[in-house]
C-alpha atoms as a PDB file:
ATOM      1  CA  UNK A   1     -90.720   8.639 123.556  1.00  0.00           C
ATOM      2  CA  UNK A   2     -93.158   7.710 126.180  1.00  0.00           C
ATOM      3  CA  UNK A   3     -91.422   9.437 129.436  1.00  0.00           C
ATOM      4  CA  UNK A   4     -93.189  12.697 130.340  1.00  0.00           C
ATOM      5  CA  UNK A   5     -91.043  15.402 131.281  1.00  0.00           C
ATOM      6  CA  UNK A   6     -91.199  17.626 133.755  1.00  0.00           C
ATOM      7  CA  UNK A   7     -93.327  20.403 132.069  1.00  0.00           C
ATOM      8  CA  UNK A   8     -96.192  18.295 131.123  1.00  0.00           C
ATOM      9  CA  UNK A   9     -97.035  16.305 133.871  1.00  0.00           C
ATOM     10  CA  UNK A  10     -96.660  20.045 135.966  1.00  0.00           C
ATOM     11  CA  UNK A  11     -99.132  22.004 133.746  1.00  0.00           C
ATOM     12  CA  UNK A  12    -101.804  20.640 130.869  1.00  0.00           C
ATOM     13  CA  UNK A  13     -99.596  21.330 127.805  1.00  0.00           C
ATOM     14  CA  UNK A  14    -101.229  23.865 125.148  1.00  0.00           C
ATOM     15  CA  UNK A  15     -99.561  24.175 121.405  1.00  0.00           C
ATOM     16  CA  UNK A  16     -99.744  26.366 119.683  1.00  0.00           C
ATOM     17  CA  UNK A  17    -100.504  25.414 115.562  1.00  0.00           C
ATOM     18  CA  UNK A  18     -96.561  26.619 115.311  1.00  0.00           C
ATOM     19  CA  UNK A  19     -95.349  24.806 117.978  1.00  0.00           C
ATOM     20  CA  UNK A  20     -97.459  21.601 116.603  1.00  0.00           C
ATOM     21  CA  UNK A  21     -96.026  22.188 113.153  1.00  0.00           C
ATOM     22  CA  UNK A  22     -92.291  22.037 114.911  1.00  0.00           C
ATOM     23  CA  UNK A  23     -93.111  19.193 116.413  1.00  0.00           C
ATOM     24  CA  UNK A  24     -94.257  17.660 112.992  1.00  0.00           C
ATOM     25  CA  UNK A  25     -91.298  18.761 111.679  1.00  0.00           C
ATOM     26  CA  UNK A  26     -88.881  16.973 114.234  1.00  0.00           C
ATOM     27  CA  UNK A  27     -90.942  13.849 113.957  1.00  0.00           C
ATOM     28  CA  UNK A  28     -90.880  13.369 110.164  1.00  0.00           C
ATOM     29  CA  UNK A  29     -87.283  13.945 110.579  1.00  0.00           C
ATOM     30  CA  UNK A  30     -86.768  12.133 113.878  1.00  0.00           C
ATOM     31  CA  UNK A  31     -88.451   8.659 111.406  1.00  0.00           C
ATOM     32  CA  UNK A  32     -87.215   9.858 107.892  1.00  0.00           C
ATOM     33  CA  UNK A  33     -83.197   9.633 109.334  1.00  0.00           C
ATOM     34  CA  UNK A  34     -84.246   5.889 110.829  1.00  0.00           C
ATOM     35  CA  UNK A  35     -85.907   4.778 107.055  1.00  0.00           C
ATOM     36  CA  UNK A  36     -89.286   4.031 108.459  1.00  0.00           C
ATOM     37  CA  UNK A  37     -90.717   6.068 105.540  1.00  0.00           C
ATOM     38  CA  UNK A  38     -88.355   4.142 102.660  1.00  0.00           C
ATOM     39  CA  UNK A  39     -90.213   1.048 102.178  1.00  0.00           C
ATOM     40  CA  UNK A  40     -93.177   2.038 101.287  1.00  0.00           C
ATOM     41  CA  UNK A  41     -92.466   5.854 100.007  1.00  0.00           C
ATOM     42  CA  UNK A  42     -89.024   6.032  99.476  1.00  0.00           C
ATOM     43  CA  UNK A  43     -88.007   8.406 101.498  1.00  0.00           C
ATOM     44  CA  UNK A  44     -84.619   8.435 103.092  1.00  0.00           C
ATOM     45  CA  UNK A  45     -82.380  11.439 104.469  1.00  0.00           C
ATOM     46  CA  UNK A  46     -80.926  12.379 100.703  1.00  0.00           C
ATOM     47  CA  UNK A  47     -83.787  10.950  98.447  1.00  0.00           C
ATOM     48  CA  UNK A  48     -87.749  12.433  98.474  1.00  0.00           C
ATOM     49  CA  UNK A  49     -88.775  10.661  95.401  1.00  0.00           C
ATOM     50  CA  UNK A  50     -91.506  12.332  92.898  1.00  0.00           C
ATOM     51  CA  UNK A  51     -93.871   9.506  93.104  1.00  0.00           C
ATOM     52  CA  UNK A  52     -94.981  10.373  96.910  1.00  0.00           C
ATOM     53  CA  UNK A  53     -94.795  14.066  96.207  1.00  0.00           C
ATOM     54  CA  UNK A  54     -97.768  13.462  93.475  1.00  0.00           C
ATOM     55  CA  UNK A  55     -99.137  10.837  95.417  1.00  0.00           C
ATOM     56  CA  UNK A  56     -99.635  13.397  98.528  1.00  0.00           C
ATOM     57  CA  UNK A  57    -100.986  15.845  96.226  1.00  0.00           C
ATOM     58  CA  UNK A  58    -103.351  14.131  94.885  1.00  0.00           C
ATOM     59  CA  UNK A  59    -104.580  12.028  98.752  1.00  0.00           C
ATOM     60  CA  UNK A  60    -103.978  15.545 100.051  1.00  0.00           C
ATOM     61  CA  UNK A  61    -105.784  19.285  99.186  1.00  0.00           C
ATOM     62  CA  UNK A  62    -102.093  20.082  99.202  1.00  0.00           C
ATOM     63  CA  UNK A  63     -98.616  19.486  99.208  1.00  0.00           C
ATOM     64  CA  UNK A  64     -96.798  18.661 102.309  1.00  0.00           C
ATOM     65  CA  UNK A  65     -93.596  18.066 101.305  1.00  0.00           C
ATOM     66  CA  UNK A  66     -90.812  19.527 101.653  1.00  0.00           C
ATOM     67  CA  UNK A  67     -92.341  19.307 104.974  1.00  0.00           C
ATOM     68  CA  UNK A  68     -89.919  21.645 106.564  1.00  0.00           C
ATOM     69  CA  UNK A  69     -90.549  24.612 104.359  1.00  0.00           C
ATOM     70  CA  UNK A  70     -94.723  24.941 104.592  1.00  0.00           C
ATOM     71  CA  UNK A  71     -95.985  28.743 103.889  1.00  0.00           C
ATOM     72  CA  UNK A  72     -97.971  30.603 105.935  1.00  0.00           C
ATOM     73  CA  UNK A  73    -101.018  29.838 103.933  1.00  0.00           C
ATOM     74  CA  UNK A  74    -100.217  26.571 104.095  1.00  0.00           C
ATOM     75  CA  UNK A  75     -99.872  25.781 108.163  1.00  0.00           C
ATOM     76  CA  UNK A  76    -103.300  25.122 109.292  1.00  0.00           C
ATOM     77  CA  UNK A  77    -104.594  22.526 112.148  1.00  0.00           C
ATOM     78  CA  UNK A  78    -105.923  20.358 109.017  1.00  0.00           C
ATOM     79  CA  UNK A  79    -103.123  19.964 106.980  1.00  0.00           C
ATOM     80  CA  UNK A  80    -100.769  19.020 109.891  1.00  0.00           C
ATOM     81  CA  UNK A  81    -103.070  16.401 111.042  1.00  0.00           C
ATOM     82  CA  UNK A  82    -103.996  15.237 107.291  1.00  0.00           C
ATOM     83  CA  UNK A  83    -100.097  15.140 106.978  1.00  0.00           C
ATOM     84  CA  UNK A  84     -99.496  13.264 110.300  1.00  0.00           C
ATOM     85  CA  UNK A  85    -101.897  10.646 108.693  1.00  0.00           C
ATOM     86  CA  UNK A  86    -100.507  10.100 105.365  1.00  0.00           C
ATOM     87  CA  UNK A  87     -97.076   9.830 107.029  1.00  0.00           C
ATOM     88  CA  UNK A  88     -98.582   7.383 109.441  1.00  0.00           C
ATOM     89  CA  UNK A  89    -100.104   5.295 106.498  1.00  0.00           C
ATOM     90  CA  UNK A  90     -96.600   4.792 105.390  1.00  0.00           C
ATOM     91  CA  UNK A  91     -94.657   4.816 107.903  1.00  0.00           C
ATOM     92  CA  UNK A  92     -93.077   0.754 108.465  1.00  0.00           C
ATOM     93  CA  UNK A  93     -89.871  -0.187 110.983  1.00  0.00           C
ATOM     94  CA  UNK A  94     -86.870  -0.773 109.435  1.00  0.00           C
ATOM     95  CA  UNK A  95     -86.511  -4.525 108.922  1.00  0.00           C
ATOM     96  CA  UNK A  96     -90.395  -5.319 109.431  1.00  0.00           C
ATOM     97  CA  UNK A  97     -91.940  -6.440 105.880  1.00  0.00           C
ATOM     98  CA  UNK A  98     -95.470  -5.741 104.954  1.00  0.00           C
ATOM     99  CA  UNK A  99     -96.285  -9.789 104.739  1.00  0.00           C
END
């Protein structure tokens, strides 16, 4: 994920906050299908346990998850980055314990 493709190293790459919530999107599902959010949320591809759901709501001024299907209300430049933090907080590698 480090290469550079040919449209951002031509022109300085502005998002939109849509185009910034799609790429949330693909991320949290890009590392949700690989289990990096199971060891320490749960979360795998067919389980999004309770437990985080409350937990992000109550870390969170809202509720991220399902992650996929924010309102309109609910897409703002905060909220993506407060989400992008809380995943990041519990995101671990497959394989790598917390020791």
């Amino acid at each position: 994920m480090n290469r550079r493709y040919y449209s951002s190293r031509k022109n300085k790459v502005r998002l939109s906050l849509r185009e910034l919530y799609v790429k949330l999107q693909n991320l949290y599902l890009f590392f949700r299908d690989k289990d990096y959010f199971k060891e320490q949320a749960g979360i795998t591809k067919h389980d999004l346990p309770s437990a985080i759901q409350h937990e992000a709501g109550i870390e969170l001024d809202f509720q991220p998850f399902r992650i996929t299907k924010w309102s309109v209300a609910d897409l703002t430049e905060d909220h993506v980055f407060d989400t992008l933090e809380f995943l990041y907080d519990r995101a671990l590698a497959p394989g790598v314990g917390l020791g």
